[in-house]
Protein backbone atom coordinates (compact mmCIF):
# COMPACT_ATOMS: atom_id res chain seq x y z
CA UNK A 1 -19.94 -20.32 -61.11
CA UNK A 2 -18.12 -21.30 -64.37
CA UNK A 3 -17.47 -24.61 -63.03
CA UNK A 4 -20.64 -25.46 -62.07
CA UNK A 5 -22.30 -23.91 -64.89
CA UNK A 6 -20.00 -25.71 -67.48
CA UNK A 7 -20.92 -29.40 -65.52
CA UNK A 8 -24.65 -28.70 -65.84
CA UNK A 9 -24.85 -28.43 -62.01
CA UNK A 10 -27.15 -25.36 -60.02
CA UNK A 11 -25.46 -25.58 -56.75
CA UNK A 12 -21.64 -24.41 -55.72
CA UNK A 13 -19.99 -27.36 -54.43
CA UNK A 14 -16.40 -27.60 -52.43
CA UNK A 15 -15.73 -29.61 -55.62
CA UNK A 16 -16.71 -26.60 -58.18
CA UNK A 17 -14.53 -24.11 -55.85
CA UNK A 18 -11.64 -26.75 -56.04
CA UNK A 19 -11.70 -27.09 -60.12
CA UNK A 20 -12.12 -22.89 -59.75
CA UNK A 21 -8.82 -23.26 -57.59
CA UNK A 22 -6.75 -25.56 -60.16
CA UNK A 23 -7.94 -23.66 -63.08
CA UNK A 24 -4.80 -21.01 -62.12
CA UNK A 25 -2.14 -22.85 -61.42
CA UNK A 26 -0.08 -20.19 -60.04
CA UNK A 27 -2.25 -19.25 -57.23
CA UNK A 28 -1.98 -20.41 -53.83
CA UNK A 29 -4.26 -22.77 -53.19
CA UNK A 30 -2.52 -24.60 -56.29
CA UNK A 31 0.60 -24.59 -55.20
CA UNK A 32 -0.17 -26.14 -51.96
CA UNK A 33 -2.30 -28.69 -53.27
CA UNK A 34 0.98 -29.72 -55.83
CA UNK A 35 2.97 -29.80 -52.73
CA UNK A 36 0.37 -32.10 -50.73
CA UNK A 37 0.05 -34.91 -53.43
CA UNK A 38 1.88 -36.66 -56.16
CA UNK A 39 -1.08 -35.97 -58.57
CA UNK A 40 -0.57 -33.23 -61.40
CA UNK A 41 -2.72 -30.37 -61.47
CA UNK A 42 -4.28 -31.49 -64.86
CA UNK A 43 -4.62 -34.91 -63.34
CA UNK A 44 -6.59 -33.61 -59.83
CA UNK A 45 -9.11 -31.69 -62.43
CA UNK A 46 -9.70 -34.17 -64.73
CA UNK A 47 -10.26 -36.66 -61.56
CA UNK A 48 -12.64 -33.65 -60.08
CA UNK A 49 -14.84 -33.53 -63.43
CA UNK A 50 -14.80 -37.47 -63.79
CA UNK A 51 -16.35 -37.61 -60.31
CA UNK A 52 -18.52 -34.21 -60.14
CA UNK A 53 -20.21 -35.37 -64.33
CA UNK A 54 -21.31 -38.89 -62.44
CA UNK A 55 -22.76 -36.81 -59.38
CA UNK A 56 -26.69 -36.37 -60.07
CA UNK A 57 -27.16 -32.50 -59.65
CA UNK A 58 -27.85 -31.52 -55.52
CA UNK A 59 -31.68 -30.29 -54.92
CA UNK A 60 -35.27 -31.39 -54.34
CA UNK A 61 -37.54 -32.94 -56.81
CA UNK A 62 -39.94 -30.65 -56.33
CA UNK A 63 -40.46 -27.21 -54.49
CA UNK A 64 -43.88 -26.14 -52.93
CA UNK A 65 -43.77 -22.63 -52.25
CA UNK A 66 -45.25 -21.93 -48.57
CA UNK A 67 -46.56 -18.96 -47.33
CA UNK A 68 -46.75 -18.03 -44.11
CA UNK A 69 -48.47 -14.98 -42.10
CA UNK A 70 -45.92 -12.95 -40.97
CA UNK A 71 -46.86 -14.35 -37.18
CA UNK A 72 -46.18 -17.38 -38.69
CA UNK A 73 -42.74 -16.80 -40.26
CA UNK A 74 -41.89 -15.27 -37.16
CA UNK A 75 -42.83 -18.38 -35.04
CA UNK A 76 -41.63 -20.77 -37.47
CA UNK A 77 -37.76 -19.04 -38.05
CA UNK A 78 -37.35 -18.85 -33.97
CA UNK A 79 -37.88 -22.42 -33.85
CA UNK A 80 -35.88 -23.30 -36.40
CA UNK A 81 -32.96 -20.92 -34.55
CA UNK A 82 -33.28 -22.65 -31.56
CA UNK A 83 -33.30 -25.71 -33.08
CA UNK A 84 -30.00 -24.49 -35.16
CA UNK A 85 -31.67 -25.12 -38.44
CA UNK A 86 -32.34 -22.95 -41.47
CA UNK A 87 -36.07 -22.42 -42.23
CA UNK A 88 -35.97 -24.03 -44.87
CA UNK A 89 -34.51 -27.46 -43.62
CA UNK A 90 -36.94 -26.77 -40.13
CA UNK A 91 -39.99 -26.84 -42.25
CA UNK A 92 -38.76 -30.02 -44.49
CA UNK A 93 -38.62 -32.16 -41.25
CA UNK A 94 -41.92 -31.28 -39.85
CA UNK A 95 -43.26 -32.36 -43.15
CA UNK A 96 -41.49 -35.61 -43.67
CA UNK A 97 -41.99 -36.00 -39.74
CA UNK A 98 -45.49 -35.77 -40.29
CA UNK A 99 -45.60 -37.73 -43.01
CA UNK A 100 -43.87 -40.72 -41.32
CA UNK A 101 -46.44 -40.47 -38.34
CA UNK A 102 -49.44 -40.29 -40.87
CA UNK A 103 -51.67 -43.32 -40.49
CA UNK A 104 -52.84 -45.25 -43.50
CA UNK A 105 -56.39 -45.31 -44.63
């Protein structure tokens, strides 16, 4: 959370956990990735931050909450199950499906 929190991000990337990982050098996952590459520890973070601080932060533009009757929610997260989607990502693609079948005036 540090990481991310320090580049400005609001999302937990594999690239925050990694510059979590290098900031102990002693630990594990450190020593493995020393003994992978020729790159110095200092040198993998540094080329982490360059590449995360020119990353625009993850997420929508904008969020519209929904509600749903509970009939509805019920409906809605089965179909996003079976279709192994989250609700959230089921209910995006109906929208912009709908959207890209809507006719103009």
């Amino acid at each position: 959370m540090r990481q991310t929190a320090l580049l400005g991000h609001e999302e937990i990337g594999t690239d925050h956990l990694l510059l979590a990982l290098l900031d102990d050098p002693a630990s594990t996952g450190a020593q493995i990735l020393t003994d992978l590459v020729t790159l110095s520890i200092s040198e993998m973070r540094e080329h982490l931050r360059r590449e995360l601080a020119q990353q625009p932060t993850p997420g929508p533009a904008h969020r519209i909450p929904i509600r749903l009757s509970n009939d509805e929610y019920t409906r809605a997260n089965a179909a996003a199950r079976a279709s192994g989607q989250n609700l959230e990502t089921w209910i995006h693609e109906r929208i912009t499906d709908a959207l890209d079948t809507e006719q103009p005036e």
